[in-house]
N, C-alpha and C. Protein backbone atom coordinates (compact mmCIF):
# COMPACT_ATOMS: atom_id res chain seq x y z
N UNK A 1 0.39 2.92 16.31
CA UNK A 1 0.48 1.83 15.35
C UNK A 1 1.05 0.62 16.05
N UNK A 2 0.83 -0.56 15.85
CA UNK A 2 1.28 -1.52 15.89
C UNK A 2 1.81 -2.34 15.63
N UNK A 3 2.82 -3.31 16.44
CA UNK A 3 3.14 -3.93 15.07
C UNK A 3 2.56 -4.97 14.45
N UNK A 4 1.40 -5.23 14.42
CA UNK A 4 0.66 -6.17 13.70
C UNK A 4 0.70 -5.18 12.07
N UNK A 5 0.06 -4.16 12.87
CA UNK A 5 0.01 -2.81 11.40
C UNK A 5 0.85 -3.33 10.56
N UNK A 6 2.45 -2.98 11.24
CA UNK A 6 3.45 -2.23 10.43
C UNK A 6 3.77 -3.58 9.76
N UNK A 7 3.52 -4.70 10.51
CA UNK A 7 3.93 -6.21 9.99
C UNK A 7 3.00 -6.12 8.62
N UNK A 8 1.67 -6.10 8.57
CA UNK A 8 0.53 -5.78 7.46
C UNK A 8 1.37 -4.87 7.04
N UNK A 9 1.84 -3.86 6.48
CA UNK A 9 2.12 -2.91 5.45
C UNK A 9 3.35 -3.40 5.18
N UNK A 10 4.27 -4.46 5.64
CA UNK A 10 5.59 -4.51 5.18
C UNK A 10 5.27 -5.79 4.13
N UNK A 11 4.49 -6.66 4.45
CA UNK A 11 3.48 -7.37 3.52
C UNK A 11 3.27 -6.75 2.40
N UNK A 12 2.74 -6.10 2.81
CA UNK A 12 1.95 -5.50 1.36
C UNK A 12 2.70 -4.71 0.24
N UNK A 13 3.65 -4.26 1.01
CA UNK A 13 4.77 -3.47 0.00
C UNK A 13 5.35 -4.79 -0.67
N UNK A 14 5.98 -5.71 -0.13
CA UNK A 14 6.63 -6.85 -0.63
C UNK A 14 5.56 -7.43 -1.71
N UNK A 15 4.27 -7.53 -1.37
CA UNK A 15 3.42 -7.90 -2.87
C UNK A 15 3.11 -7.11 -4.16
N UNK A 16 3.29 -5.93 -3.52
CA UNK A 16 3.38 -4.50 -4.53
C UNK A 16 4.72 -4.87 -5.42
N UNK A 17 6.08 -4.56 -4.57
CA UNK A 17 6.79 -5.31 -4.99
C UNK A 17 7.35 -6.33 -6.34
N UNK A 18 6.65 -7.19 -5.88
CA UNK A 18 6.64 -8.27 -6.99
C UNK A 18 5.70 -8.36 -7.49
N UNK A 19 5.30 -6.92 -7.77
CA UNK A 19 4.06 -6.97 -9.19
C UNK A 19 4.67 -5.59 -10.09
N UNK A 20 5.74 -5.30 -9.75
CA UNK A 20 6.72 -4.59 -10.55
C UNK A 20 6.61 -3.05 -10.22
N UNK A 21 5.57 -2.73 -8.78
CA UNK A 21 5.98 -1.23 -8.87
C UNK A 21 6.69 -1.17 -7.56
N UNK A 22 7.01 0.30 -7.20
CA UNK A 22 7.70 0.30 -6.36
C UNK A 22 7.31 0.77 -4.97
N UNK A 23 7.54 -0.30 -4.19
CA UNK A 23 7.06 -0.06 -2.64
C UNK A 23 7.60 -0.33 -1.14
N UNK A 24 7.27 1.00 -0.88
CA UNK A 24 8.06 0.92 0.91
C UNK A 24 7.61 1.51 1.89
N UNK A 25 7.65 0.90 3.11
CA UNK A 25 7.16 1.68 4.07
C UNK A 25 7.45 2.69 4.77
N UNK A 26 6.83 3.57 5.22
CA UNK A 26 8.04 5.14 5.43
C UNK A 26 6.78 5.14 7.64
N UNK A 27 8.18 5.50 7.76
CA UNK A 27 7.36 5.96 9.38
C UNK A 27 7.61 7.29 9.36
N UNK A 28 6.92 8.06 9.82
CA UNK A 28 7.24 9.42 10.12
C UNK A 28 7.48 9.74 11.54
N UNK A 29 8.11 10.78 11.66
CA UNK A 29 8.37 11.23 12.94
C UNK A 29 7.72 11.47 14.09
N UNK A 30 6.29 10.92 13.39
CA UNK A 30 5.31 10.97 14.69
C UNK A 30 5.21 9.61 15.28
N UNK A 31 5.82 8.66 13.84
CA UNK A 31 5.35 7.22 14.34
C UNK A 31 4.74 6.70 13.50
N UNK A 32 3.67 7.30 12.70
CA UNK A 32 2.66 7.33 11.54
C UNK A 32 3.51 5.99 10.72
N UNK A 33 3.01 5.16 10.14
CA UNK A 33 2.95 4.41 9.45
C UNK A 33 2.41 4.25 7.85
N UNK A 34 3.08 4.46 6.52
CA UNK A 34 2.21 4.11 5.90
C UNK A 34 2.79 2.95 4.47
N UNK A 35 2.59 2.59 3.69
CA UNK A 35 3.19 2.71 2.60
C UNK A 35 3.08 3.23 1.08
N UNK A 36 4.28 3.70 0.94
CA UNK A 36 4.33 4.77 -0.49
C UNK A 36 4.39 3.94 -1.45
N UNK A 37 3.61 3.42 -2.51
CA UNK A 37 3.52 3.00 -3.43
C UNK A 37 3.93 3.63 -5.27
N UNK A 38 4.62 3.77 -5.66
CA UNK A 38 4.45 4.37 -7.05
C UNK A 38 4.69 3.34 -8.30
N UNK A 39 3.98 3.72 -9.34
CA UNK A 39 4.12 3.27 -10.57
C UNK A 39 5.16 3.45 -11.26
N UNK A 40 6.54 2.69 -11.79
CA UNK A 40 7.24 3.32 -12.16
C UNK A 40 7.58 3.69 -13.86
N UNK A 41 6.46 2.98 -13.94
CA UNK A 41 6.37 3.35 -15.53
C UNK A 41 5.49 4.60 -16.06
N UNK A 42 4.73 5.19 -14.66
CA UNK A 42 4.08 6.50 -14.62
C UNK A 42 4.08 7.19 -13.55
N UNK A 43 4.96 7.71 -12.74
CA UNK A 43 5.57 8.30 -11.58
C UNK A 43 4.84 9.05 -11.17
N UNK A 44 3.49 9.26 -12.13
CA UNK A 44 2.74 10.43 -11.09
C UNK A 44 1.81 9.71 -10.77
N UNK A 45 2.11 8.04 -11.08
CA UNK A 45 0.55 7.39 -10.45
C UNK A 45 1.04 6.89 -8.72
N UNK A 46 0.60 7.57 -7.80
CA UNK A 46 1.51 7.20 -6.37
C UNK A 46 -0.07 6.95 -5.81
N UNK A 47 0.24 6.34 -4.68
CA UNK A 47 -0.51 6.80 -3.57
C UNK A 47 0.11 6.00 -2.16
N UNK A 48 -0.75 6.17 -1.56
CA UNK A 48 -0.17 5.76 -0.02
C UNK A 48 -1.18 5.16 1.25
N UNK A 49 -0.96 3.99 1.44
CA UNK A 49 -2.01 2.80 1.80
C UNK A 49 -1.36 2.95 3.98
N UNK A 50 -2.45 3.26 4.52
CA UNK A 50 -2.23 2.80 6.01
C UNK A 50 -3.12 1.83 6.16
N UNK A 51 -2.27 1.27 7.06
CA UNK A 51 -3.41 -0.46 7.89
C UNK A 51 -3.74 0.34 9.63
N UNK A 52 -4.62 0.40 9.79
CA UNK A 52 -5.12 0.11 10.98
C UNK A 52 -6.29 -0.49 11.12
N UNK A 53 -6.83 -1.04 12.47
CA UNK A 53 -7.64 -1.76 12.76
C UNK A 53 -7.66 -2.84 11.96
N UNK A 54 -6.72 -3.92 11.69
CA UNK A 54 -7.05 -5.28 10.57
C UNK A 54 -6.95 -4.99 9.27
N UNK A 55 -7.35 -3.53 8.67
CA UNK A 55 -7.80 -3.03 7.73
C UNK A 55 -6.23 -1.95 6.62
N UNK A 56 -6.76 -2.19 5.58
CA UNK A 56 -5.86 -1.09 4.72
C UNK A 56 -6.95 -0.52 4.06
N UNK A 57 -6.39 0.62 4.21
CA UNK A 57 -7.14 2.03 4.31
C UNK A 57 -6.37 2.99 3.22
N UNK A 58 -6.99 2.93 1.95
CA UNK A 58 -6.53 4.80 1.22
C UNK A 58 -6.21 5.62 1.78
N UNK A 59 -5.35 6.40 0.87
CA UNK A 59 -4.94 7.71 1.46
C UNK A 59 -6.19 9.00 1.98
N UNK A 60 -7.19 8.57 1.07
CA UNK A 60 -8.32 9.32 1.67
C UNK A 60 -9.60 8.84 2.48
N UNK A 61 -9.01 8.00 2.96
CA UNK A 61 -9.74 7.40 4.16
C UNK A 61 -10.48 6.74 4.13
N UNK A 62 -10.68 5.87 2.72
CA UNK A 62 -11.79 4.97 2.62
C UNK A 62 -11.41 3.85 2.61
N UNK A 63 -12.33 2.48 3.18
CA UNK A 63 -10.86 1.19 3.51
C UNK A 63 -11.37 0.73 2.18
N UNK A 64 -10.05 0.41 2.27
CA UNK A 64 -9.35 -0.71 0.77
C UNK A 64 -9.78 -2.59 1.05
N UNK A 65 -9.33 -2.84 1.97
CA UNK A 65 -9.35 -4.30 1.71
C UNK A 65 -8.56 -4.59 3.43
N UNK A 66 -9.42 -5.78 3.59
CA UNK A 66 -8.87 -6.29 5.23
C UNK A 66 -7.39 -6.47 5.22
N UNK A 67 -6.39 -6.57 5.97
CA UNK A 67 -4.92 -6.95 6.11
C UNK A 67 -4.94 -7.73 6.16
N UNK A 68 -5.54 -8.90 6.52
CA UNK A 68 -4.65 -10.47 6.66
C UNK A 68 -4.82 -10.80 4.82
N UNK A 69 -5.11 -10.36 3.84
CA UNK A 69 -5.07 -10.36 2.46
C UNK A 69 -4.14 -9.15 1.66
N UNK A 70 -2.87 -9.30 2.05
CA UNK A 70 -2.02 -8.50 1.01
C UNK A 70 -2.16 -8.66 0.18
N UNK A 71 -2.77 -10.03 -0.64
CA UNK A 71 -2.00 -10.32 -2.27
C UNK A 71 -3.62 -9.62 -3.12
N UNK A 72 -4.77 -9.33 -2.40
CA UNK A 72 -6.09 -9.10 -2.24
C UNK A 72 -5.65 -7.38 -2.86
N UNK A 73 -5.52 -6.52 -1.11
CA UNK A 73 -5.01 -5.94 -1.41
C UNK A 73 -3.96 -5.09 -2.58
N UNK A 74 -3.22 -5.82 -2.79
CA UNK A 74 -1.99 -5.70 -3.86
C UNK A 74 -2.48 -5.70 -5.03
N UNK A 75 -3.55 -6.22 -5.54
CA UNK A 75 -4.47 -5.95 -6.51
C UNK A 75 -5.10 -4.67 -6.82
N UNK A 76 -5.76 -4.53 -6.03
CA UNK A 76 -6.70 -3.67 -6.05
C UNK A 76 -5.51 -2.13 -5.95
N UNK A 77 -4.52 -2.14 -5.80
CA UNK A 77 -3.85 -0.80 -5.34
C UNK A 77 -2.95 -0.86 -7.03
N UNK A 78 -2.59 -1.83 -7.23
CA UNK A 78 -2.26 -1.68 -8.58
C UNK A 78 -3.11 -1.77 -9.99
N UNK A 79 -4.33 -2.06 -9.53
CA UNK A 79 -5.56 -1.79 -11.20
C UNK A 79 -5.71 -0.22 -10.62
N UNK A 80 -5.53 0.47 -9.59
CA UNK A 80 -5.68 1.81 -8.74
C UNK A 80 -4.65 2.80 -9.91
N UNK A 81 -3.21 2.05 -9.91
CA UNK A 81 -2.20 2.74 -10.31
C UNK A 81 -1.96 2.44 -11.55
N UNK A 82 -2.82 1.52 -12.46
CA UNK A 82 -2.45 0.85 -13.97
C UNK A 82 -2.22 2.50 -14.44
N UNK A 83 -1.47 2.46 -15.28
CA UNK A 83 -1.36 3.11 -16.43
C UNK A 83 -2.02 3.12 -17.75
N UNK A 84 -2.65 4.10 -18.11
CA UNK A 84 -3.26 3.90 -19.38
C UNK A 84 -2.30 2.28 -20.60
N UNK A 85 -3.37 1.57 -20.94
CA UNK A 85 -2.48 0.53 -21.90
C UNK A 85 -1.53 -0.59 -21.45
N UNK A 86 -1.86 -0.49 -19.85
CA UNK A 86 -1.42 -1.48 -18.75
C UNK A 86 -2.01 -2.75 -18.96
């Protein structure tokens, strides 16, 4: 990872952020990069966004939306996590 990456995901948590859910970036012990996103008005709505190559990428591997667009991004990961009546 890089830090262009990790710079892109610390972004993106901060726009998550200030759209009222809760977000942070977690490294793992390999290095791995991602960020944990949850809903906190529905705690089982989570998921977890990696950037590589320019790109943010789902947890299941399909890309989400280019990185130099967090607020793009930050959208699309929270209509992801709306809650029913959101």
């Amino acid at each position: 990872m890089g830090e262009d990456d990790f710079g892109h995901l610390e972004r993106l948590a901060s726009e998550l952020d200030s759209r009222g859910l809760l977000a942070r970036v977690v490294t793992t012990q390999s290095g791995r990069a991602f960020v944990r996103v949850i809903n906190p008005k529905a705690t089982s709505l989570t998921e977890n966004v990696v950037c590589k190559s320019a790109d943010y990428w789902w947890s299941w591997g399909e890309r989400m939306h280019r990185a130099d667009d967090p607020a793009g991004a930050a959208t699309k990961v929270a209509r992801v996590l709306a809650a029913v009546g959101e």
